[in-house]
PDB file of N, CA and C in Angstrom:
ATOM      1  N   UNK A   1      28.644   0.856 -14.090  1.00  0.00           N
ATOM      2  CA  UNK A   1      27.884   0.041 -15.010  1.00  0.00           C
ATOM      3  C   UNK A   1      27.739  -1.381 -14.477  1.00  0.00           C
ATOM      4  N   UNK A   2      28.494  -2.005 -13.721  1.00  0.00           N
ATOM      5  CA  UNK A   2      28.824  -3.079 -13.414  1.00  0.00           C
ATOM      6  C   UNK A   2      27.676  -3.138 -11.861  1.00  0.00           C
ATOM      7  N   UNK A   3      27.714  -2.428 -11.400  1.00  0.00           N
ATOM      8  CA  UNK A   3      26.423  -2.423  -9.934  1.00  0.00           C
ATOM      9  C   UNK A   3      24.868  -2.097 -11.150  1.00  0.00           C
ATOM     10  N   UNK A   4      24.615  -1.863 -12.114  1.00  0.00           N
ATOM     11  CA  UNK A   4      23.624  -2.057 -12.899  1.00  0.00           C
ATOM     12  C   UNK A   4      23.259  -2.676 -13.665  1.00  0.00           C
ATOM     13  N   UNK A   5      24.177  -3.968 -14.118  1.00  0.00           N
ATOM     14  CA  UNK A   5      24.235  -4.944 -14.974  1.00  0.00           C
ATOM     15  C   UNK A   5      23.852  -5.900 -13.870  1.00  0.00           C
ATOM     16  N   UNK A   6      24.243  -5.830 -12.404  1.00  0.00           N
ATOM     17  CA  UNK A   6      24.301  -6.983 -11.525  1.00  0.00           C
ATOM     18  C   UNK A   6      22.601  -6.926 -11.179  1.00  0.00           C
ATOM     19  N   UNK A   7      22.359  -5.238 -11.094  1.00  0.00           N
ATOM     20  CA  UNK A   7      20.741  -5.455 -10.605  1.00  0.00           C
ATOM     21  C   UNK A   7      19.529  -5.712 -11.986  1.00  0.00           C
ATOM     22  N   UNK A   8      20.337  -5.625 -12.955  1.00  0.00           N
ATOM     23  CA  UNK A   8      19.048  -5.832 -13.855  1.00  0.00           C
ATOM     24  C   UNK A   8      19.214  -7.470 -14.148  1.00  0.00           C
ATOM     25  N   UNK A   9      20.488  -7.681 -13.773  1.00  0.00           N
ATOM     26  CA  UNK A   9      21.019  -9.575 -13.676  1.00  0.00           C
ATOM     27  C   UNK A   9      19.788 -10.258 -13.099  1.00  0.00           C
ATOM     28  N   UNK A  10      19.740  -9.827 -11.813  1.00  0.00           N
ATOM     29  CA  UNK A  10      18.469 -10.042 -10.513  1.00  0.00           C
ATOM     30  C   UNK A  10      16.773  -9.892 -10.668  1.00  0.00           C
ATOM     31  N   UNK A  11      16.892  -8.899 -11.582  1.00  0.00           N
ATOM     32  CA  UNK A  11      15.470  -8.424 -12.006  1.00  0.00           C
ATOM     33  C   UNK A  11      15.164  -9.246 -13.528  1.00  0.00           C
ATOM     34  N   UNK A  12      16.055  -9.914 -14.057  1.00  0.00           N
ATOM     35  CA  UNK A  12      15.704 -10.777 -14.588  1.00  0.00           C
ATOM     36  C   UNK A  12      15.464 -12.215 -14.434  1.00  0.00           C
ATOM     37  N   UNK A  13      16.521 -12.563 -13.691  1.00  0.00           N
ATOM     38  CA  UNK A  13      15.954 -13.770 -12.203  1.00  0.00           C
ATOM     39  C   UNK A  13      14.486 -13.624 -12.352  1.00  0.00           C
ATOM     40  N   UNK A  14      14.472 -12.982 -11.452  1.00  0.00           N
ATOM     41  CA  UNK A  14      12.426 -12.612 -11.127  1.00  0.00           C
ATOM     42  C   UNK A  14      11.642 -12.381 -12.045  1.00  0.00           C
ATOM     43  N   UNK A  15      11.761 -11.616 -13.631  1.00  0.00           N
ATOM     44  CA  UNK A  15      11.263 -12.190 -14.746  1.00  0.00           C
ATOM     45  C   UNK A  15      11.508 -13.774 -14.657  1.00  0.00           C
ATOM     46  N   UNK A  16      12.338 -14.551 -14.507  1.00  0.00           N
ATOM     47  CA  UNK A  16      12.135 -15.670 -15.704  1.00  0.00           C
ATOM     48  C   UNK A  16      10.965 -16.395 -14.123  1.00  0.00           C
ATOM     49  N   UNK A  17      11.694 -16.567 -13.199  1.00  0.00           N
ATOM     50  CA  UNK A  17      10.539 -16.598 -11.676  1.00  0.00           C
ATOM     51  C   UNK A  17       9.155 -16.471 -12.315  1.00  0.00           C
ATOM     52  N   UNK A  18       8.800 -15.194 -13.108  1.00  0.00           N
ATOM     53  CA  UNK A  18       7.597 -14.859 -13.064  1.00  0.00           C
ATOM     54  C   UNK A  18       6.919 -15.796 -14.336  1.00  0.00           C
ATOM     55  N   UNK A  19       7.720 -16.048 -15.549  1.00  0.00           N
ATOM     56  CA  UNK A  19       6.941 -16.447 -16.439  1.00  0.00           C
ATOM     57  C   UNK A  19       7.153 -17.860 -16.094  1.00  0.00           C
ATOM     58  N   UNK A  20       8.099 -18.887 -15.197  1.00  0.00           N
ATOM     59  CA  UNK A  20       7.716 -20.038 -14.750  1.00  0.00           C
ATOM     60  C   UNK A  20       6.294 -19.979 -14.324  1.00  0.00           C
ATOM     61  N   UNK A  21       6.270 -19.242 -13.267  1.00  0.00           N
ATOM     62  CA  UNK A  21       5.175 -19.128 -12.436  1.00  0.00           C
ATOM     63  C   UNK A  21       3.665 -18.818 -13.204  1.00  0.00           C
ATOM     64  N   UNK A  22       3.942 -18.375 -14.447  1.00  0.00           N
ATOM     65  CA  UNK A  22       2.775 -18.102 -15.464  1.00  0.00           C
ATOM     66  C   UNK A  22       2.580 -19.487 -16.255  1.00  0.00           C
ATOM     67  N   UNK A  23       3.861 -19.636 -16.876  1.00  0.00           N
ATOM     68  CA  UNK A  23       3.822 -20.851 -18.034  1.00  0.00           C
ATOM     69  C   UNK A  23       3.472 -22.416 -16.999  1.00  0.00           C
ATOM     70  N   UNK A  24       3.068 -22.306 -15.658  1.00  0.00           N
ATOM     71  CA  UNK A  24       3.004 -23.553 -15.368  1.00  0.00           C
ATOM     72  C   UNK A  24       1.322 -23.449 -14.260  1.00  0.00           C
ATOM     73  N   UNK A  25       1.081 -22.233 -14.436  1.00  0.00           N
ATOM     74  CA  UNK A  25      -0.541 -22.049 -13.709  1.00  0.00           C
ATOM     75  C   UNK A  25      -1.256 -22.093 -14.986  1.00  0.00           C
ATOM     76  N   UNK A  26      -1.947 -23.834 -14.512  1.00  0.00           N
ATOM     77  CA  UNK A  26      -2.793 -23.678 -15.053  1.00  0.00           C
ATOM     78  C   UNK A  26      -4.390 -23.248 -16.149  1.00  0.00           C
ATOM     79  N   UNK A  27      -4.478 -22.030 -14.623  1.00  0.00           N
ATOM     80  CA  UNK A  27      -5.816 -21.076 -14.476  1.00  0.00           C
ATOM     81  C   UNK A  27      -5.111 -19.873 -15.736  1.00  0.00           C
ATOM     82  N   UNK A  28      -4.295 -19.545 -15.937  1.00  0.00           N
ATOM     83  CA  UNK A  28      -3.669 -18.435 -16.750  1.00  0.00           C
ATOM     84  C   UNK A  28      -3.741 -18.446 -18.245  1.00  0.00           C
ATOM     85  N   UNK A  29      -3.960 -17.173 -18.776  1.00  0.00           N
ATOM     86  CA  UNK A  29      -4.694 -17.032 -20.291  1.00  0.00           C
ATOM     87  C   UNK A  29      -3.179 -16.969 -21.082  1.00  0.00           C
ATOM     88  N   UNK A  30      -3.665 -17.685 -22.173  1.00  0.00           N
ATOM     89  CA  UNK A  30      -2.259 -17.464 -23.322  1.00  0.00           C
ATOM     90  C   UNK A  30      -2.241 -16.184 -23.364  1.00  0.00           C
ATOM     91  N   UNK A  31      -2.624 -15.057 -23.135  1.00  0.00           N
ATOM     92  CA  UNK A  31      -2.410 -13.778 -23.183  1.00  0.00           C
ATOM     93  C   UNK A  31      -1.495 -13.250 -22.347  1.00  0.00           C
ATOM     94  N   UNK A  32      -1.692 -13.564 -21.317  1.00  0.00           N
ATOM     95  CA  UNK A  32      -0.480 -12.964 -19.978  1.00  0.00           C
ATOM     96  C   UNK A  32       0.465 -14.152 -20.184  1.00  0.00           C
ATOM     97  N   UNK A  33       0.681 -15.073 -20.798  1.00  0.00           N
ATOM     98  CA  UNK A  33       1.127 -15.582 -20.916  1.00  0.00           C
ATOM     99  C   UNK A  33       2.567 -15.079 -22.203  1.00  0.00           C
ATOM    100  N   UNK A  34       2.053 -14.894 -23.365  1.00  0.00           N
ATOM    101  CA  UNK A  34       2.600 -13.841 -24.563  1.00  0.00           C
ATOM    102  C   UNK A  34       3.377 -12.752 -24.043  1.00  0.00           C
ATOM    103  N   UNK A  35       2.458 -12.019 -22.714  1.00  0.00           N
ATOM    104  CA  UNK A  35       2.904 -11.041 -22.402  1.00  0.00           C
ATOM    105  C   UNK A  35       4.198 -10.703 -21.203  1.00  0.00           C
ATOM    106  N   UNK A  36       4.125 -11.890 -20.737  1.00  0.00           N
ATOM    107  CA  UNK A  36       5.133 -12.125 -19.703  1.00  0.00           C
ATOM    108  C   UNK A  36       6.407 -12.257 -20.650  1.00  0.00           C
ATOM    109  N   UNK A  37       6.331 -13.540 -21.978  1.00  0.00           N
ATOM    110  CA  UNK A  37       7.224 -13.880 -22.389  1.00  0.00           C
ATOM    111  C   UNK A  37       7.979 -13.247 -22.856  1.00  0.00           C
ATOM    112  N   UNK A  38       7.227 -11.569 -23.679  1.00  0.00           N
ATOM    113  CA  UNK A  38       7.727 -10.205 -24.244  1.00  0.00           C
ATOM    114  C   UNK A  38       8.612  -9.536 -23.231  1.00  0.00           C
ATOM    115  N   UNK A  39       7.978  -9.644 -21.761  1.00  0.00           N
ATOM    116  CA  UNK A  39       8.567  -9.144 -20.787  1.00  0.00           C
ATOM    117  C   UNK A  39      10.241  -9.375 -20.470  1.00  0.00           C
ATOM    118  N   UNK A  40      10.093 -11.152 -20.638  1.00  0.00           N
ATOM    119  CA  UNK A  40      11.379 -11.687 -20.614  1.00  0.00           C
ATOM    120  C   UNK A  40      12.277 -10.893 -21.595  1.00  0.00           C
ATOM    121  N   UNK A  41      11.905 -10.960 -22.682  1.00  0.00           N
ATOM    122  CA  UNK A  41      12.694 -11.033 -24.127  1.00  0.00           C
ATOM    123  C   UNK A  41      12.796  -9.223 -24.218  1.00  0.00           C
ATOM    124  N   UNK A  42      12.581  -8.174 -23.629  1.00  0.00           N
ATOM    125  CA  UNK A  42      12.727  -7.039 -23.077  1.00  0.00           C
ATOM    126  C   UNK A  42      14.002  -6.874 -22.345  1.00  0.00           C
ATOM    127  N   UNK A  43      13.678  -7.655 -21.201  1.00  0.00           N
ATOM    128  CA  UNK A  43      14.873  -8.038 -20.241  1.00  0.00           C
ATOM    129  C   UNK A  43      16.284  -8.274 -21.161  1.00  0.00           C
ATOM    130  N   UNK A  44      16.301  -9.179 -21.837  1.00  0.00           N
ATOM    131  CA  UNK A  44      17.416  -9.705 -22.414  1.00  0.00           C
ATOM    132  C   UNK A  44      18.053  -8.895 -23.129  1.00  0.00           C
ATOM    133  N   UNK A  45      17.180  -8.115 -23.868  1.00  0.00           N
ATOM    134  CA  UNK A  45      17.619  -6.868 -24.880  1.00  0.00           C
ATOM    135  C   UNK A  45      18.492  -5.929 -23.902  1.00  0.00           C
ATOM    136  N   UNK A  46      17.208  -5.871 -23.004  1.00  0.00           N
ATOM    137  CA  UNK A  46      17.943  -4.753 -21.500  1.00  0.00           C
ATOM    138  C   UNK A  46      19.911  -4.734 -21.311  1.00  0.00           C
ATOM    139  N   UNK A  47      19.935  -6.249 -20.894  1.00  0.00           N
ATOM    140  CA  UNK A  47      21.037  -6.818 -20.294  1.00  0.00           C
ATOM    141  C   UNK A  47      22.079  -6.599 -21.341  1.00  0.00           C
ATOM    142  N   UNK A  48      22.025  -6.836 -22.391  1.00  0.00           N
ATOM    143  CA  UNK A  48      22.645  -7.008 -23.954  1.00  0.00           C
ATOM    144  C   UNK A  48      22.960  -5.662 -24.186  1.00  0.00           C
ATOM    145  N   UNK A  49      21.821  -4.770 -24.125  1.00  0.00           N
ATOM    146  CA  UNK A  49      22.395  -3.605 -24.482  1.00  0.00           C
ATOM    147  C   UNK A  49      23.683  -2.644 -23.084  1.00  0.00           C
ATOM    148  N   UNK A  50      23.788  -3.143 -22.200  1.00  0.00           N
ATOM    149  CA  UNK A  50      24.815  -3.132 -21.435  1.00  0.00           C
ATOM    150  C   UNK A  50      26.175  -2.825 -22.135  1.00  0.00           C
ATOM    151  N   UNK A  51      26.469  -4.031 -23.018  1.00  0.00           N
ATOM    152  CA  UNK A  51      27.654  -4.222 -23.797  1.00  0.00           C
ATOM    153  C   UNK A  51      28.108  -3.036 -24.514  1.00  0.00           C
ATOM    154  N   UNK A  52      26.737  -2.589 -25.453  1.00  0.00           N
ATOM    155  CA  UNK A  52      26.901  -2.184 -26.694  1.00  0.00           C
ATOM    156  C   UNK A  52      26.201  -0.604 -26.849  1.00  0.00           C
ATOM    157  N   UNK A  53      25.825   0.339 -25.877  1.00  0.00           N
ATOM    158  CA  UNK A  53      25.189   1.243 -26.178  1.00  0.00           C
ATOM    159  C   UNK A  53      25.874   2.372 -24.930  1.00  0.00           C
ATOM    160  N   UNK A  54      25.434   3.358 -25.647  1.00  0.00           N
ATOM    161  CA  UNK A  54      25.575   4.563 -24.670  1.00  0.00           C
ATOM    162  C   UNK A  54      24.755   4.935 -23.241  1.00  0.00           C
ATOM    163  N   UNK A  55      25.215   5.454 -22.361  1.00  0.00           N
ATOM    164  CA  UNK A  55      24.060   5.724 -21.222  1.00  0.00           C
ATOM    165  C   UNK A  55      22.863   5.998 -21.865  1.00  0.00           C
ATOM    166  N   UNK A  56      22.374   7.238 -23.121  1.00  0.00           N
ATOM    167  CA  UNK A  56      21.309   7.357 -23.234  1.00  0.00           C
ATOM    168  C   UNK A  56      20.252   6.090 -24.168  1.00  0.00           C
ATOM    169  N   UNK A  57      20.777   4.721 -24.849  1.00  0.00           N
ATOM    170  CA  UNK A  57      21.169   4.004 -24.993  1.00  0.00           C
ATOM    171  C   UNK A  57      20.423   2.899 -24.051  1.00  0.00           C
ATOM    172  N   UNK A  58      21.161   2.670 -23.245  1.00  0.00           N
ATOM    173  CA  UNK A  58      20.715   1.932 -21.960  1.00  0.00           C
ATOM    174  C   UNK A  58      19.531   2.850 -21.016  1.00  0.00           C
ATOM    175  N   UNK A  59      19.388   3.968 -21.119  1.00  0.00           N
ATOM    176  CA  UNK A  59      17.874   4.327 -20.351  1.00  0.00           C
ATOM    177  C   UNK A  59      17.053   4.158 -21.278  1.00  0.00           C
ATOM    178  N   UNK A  60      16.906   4.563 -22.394  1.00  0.00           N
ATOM    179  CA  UNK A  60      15.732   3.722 -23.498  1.00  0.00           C
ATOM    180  C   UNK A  60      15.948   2.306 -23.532  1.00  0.00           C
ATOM    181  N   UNK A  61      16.594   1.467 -22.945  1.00  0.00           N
ATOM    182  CA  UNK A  61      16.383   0.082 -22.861  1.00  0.00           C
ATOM    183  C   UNK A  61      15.817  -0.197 -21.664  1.00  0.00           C
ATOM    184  N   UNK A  62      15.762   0.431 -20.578  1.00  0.00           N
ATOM    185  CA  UNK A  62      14.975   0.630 -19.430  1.00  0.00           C
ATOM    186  C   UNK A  62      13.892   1.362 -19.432  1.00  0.00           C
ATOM    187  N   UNK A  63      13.912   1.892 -20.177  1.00  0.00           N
ATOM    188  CA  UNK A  63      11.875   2.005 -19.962  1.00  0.00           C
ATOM    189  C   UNK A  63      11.286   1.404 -20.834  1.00  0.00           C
ATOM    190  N   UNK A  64      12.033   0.934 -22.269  1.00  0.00           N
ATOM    191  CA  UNK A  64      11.257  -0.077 -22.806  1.00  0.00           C
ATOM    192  C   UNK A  64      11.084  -1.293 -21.762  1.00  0.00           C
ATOM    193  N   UNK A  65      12.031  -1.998 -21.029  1.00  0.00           N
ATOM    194  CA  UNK A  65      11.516  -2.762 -19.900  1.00  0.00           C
ATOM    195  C   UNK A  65      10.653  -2.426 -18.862  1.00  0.00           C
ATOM    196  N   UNK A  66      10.517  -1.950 -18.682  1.00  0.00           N
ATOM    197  CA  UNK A  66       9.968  -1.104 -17.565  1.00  0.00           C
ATOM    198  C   UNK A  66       7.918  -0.546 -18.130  1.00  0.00           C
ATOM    199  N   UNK A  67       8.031  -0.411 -19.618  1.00  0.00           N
ATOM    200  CA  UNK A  67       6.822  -0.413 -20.223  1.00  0.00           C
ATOM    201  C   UNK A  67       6.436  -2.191 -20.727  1.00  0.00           C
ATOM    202  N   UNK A  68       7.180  -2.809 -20.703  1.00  0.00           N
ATOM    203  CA  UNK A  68       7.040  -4.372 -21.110  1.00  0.00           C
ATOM    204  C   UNK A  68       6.340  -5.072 -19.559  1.00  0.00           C
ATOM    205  N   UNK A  69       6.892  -4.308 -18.364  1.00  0.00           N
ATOM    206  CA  UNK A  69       6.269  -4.408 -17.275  1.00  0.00           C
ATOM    207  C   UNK A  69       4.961  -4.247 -17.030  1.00  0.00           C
ATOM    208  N   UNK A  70       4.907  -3.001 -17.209  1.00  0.00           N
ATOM    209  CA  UNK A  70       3.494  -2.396 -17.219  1.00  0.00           C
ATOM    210  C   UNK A  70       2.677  -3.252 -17.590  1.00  0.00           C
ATOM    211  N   UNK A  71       2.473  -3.659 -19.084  1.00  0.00           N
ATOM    212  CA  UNK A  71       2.088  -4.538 -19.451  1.00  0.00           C
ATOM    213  C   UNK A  71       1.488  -6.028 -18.748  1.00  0.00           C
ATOM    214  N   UNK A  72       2.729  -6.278 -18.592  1.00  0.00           N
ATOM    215  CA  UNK A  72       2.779  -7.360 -17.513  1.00  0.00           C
ATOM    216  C   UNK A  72       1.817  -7.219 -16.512  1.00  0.00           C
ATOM    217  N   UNK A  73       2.141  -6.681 -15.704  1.00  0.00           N
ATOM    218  CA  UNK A  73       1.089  -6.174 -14.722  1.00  0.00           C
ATOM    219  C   UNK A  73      -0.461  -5.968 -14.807  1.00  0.00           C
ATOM    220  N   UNK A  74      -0.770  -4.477 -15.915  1.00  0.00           N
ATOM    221  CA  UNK A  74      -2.021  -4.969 -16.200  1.00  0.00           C
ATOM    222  C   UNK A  74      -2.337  -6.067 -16.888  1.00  0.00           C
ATOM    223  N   UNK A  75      -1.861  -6.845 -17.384  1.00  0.00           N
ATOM    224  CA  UNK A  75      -2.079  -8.841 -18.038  1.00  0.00           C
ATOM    225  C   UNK A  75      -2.556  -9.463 -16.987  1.00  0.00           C
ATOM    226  N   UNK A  76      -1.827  -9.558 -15.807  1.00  0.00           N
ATOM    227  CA  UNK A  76      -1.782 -10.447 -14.183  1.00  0.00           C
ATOM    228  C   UNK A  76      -3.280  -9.645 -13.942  1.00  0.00           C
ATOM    229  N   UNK A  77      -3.117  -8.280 -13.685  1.00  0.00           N
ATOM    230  CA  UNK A  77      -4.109  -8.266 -12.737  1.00  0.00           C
ATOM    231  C   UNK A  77      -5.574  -8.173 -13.775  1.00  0.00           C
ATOM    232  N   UNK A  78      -5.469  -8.537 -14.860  1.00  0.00           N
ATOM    233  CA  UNK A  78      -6.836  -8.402 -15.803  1.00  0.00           C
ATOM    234  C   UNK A  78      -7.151 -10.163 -15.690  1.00  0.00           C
ATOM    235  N   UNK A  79      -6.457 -10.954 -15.808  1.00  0.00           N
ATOM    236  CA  UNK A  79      -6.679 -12.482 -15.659  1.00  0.00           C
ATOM    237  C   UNK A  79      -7.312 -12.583 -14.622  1.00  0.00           C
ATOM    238  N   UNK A  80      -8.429 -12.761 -14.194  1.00  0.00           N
ATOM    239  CA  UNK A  80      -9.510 -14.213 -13.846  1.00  0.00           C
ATOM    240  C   UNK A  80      -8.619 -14.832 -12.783  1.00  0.00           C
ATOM    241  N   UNK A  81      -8.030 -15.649 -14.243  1.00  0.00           N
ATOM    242  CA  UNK A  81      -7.447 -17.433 -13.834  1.00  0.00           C
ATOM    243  C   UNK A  81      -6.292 -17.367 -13.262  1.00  0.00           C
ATOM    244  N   UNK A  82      -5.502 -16.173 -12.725  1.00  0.00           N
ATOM    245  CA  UNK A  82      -3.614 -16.783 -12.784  1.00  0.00           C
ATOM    246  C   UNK A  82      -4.337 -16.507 -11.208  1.00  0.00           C
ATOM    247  N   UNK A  83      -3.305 -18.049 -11.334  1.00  0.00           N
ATOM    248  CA  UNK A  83      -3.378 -17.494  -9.158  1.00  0.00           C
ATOM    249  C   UNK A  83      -2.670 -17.034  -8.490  1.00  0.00           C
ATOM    250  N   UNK A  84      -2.362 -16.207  -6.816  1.00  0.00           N
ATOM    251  CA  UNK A  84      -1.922 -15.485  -6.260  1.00  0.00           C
ATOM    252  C   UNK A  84      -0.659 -15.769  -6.552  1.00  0.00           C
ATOM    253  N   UNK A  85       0.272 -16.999  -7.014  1.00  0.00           N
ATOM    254  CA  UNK A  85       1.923 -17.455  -6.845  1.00  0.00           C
ATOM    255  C   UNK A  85       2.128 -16.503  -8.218  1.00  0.00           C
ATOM    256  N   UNK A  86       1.264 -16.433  -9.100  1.00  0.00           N
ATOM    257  CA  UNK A  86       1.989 -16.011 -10.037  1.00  0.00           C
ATOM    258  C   UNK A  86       1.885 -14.486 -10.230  1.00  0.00           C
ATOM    259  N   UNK A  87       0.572 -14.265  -9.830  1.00  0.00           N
ATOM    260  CA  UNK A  87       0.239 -12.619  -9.840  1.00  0.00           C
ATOM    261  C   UNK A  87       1.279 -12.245  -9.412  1.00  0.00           C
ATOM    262  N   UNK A  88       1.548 -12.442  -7.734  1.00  0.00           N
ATOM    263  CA  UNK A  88       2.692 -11.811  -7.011  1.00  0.00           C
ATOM    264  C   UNK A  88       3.890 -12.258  -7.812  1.00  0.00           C
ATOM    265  N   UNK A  89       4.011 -13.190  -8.388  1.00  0.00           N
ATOM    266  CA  UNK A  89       5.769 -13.182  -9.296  1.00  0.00           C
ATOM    267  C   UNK A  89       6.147 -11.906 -10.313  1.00  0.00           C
ATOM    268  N   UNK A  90       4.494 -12.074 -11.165  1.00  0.00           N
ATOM    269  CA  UNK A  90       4.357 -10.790 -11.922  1.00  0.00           C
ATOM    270  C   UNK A  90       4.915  -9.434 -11.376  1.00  0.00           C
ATOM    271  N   UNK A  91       3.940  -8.833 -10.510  1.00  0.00           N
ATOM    272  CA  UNK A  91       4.014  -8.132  -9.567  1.00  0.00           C
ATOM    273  C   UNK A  91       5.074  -7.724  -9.298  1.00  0.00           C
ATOM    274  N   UNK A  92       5.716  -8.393  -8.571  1.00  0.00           N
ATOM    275  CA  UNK A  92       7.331  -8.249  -7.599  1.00  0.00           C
ATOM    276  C   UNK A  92       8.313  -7.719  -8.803  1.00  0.00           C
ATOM    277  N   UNK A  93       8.299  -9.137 -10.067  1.00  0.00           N
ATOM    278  CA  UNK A  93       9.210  -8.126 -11.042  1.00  0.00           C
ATOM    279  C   UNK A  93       9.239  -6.615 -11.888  1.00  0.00           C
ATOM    280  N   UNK A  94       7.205  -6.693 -11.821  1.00  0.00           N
ATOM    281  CA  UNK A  94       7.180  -5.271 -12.441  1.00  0.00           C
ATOM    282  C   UNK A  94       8.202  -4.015 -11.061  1.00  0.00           C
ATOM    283  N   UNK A  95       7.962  -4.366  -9.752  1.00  0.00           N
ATOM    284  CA  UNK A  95       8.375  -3.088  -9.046  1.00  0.00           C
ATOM    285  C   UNK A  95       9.328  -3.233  -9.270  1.00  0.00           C
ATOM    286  N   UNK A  96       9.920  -4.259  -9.381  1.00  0.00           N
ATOM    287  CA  UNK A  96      11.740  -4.176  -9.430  1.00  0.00           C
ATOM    288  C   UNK A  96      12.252  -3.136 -10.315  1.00  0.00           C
ATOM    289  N   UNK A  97      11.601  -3.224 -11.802  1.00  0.00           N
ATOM    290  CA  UNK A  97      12.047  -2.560 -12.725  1.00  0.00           C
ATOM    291  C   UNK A  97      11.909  -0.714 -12.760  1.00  0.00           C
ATOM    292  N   UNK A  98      10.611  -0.932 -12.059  1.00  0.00           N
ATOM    293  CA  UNK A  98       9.990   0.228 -11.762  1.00  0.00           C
ATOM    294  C   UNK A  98      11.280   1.055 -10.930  1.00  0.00           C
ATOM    295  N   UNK A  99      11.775   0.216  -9.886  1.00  0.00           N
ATOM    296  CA  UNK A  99      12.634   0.609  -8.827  1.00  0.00           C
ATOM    297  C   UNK A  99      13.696   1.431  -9.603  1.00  0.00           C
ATOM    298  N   UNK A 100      14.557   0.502 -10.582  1.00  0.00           N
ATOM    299  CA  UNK A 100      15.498   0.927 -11.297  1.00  0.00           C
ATOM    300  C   UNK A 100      15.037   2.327 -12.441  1.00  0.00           C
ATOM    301  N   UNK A 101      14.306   2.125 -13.017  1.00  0.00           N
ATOM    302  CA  UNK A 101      13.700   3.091 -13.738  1.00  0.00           C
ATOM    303  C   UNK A 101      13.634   4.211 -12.974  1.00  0.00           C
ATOM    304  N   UNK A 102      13.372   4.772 -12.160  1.00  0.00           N
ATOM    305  CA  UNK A 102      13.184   5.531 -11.234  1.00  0.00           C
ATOM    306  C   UNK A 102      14.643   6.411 -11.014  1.00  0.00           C
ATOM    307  N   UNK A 103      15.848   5.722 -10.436  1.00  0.00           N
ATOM    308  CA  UNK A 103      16.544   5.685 -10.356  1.00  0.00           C
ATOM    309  C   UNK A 103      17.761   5.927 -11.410  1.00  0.00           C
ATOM    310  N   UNK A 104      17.121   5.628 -12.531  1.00  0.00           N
ATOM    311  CA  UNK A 104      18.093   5.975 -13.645  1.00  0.00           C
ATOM    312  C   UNK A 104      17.718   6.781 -14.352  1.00  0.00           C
ATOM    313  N   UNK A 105      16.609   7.797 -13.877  1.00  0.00           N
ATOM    314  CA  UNK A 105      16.257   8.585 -14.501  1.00  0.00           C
ATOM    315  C   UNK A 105      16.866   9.618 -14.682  1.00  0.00           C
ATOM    316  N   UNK A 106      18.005  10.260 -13.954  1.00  0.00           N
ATOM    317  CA  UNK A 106      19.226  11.261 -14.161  1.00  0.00           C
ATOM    318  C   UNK A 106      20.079  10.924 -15.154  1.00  0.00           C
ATOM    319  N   UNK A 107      19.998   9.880 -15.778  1.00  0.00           N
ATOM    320  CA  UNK A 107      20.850   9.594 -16.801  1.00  0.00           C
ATOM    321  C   UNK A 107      20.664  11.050 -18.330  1.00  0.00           C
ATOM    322  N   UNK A 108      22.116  11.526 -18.778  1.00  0.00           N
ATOM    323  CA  UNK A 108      22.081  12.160 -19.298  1.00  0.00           C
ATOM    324  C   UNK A 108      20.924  11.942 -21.122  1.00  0.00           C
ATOM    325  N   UNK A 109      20.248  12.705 -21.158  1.00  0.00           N
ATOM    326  CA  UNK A 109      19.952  12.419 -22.878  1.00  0.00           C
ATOM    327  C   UNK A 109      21.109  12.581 -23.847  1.00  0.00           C
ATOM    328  N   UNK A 110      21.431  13.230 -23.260  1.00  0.00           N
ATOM    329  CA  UNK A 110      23.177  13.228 -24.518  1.00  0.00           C
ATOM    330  C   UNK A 110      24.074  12.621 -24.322  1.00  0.00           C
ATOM    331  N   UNK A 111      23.930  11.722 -23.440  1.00  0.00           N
ATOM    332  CA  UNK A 111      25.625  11.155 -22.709  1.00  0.00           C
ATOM    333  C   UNK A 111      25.781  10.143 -23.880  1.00  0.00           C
ATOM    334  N   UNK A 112      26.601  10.533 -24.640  1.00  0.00           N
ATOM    335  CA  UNK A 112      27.318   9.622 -25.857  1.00  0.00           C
ATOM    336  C   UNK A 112      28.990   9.398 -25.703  1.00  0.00           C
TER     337      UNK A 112
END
């Protein structure tokens, strides 16, 4: 649990990376803007539920992040205005999550 608390630690790094990188471009719509911030506040739930939930628990807190991504992503790449620093911030954190998601997908549905 502790090598998965450290990488979603990191992948939230690069969320908050990403919504600097949103909340301070200019060119960028209050929309991806909303949507990044959900992204964050996903994350946090993510990390939190670490403490307090079961494996099956913590993989529904990872794909709700991991769909808060998505999001994210199509937001960045539907904007016009956000420029390349932030797209790619977007970007980079959606794969991250993606990465883990992937990866934790053997997690039991019953493991209580």
């Amino acid at each position: 649990m502790k090598a998965l608390f450290e990488r979603l630690a990191i992948i939230d790094n690069e969320i908050s990376r990403a919504l600097k990188a949103v909340e301070t471009d200019a060119g960028s719509s209050p929309v991806l803007d909303a949507v990044v911030k959900e992204f964050k506040n996903k994350s946090k739930k993510t990390l939190d539920s670490l403490n307090t939930a079961d494996a099956w628990g913590i993989r529904e807190a990872i794909v709700e992040l991991e769909q808060a991504a998505d999001s994210a992503k199509v937001a960045v790449e539907a904007d016009a205005g956000a420029t390349e620093r932030a797209r790619k911030a977007v970007l980079d954190a959606h794969m991250s999550i993606c990465i883990v998601k992937n990866e934790t997908a053997s997690m039991p549905k019953n493991a209580r």
